[in-house]
Protein backbone atom coordinates (compact mmCIF):
# COMPACT_ATOMS: atom_id res chain seq x y z
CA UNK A 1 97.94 305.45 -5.33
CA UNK A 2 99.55 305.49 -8.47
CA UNK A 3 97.07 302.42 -9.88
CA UNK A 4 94.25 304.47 -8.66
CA UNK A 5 95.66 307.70 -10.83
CA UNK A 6 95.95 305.28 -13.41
CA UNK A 7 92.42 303.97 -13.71
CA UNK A 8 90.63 307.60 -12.77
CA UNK A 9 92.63 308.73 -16.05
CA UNK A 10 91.24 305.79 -18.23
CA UNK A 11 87.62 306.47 -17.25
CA UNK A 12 88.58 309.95 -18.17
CA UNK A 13 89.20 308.99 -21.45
CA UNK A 14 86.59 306.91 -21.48
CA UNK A 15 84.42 309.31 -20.80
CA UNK A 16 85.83 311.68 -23.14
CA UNK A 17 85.21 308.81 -25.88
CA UNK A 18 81.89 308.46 -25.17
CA UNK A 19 80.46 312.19 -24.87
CA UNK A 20 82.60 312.42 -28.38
CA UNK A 21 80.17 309.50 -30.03
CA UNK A 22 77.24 311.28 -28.33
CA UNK A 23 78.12 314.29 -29.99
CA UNK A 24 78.90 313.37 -33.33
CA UNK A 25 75.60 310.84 -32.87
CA UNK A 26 73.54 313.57 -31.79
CA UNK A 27 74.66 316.33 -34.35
CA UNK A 28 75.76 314.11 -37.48
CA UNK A 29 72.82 313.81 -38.93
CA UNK A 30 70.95 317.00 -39.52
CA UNK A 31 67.57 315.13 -40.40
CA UNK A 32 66.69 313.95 -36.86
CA UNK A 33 65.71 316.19 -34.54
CA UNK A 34 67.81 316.40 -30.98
CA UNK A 35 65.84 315.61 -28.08
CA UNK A 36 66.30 317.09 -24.48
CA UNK A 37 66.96 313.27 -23.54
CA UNK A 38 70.00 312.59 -25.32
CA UNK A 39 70.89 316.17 -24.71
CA UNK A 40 70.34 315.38 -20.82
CA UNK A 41 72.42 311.83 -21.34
CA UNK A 42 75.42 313.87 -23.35
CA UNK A 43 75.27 316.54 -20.04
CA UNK A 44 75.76 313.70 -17.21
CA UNK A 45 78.10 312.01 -19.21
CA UNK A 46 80.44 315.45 -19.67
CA UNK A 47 79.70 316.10 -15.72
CA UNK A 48 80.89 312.81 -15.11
CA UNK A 49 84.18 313.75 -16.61
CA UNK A 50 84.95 317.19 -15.19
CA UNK A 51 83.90 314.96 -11.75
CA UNK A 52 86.81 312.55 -12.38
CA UNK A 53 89.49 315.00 -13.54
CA UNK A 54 88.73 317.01 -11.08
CA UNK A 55 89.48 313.66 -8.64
CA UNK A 56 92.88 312.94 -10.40
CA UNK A 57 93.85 316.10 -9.99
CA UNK A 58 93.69 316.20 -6.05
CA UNK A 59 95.35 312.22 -6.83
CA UNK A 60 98.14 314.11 -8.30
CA UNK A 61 98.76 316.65 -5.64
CA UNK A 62 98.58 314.34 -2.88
CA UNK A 63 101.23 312.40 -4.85
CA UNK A 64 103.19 315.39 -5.08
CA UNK A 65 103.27 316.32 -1.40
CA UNK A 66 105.40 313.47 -0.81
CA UNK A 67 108.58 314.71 -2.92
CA UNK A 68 108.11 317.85 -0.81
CA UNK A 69 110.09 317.64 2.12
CA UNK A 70 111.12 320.74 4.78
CA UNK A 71 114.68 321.87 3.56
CA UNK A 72 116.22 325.02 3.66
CA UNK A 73 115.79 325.70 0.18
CA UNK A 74 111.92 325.29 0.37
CA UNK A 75 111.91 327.33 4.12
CA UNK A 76 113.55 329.80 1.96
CA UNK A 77 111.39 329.80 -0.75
CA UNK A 78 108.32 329.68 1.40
CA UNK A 79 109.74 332.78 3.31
CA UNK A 80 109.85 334.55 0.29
CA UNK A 81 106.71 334.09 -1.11
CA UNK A 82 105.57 334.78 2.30
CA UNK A 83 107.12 338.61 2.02
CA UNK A 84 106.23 339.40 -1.63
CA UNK A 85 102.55 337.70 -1.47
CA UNK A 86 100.41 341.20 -1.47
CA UNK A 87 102.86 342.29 -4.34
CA UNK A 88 102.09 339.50 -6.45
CA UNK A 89 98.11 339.39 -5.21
CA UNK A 90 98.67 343.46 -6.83
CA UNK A 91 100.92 342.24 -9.87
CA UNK A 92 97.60 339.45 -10.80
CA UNK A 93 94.97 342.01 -10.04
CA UNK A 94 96.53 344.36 -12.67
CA UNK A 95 97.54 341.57 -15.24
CA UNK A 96 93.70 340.32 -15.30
CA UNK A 97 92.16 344.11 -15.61
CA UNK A 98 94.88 344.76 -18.61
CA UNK A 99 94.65 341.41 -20.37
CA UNK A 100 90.59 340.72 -19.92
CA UNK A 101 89.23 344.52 -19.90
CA UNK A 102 86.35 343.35 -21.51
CA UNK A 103 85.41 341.55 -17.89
CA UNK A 104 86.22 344.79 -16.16
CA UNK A 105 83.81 346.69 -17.77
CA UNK A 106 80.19 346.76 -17.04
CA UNK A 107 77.20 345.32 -19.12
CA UNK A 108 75.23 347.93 -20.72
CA UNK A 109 71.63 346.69 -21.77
């Protein structure tokens, strides 16, 4: 699992590599014009990469459900959590309305 991790990250960077070159390629020189080809190439490739992260991330968490075993001090934790979820579901609500009011508010024309 861990080899697997290991080569999902290196196409990631890979990837990363490569829509960097397309970029710089595509908007380095200002005398060509940009096509919706290259533009279409430089999309795939960046989908491609949010695709794979996206992949070592679940990698990662399935890797990290093995350290997780059932003790008391997780059961207690878990219990807890359990208890003060709505609180915390109230505490988020309120922190995303007060730090991003400007998605709270509605679009005027």
């Amino acid at each position: 699992m861990a080899l697997l991790h290991s080569l999902i990250m290196l196409l990631v960077l890979y990837l990363m590599f490569m829509s960097f070159n397309e970029v710089n390629s595509l908007f380095g020189d200002t005398q060509t014009a940009v096509t919706q080809g290259k533009l279409q190439s430089l999309g795939y490739i960046v989908d491609q990469e949010k695709n794979l992260s996206g992949l070592a991330i679940i990698i990662m968490y399935l890797r990290l459900y093995k350290f997780c075993s059932v003790s008391r001090a997780l059961s207690t934790l878990v219990r807890t959590l359990g208890k003060c979820a709505m609180s915390l579901l109230l505490f988020i609500f309120v922190y995303c309305i007060s730090v991003h009011p400007e998605s709270s508010r509605a679009q005027l024309p």
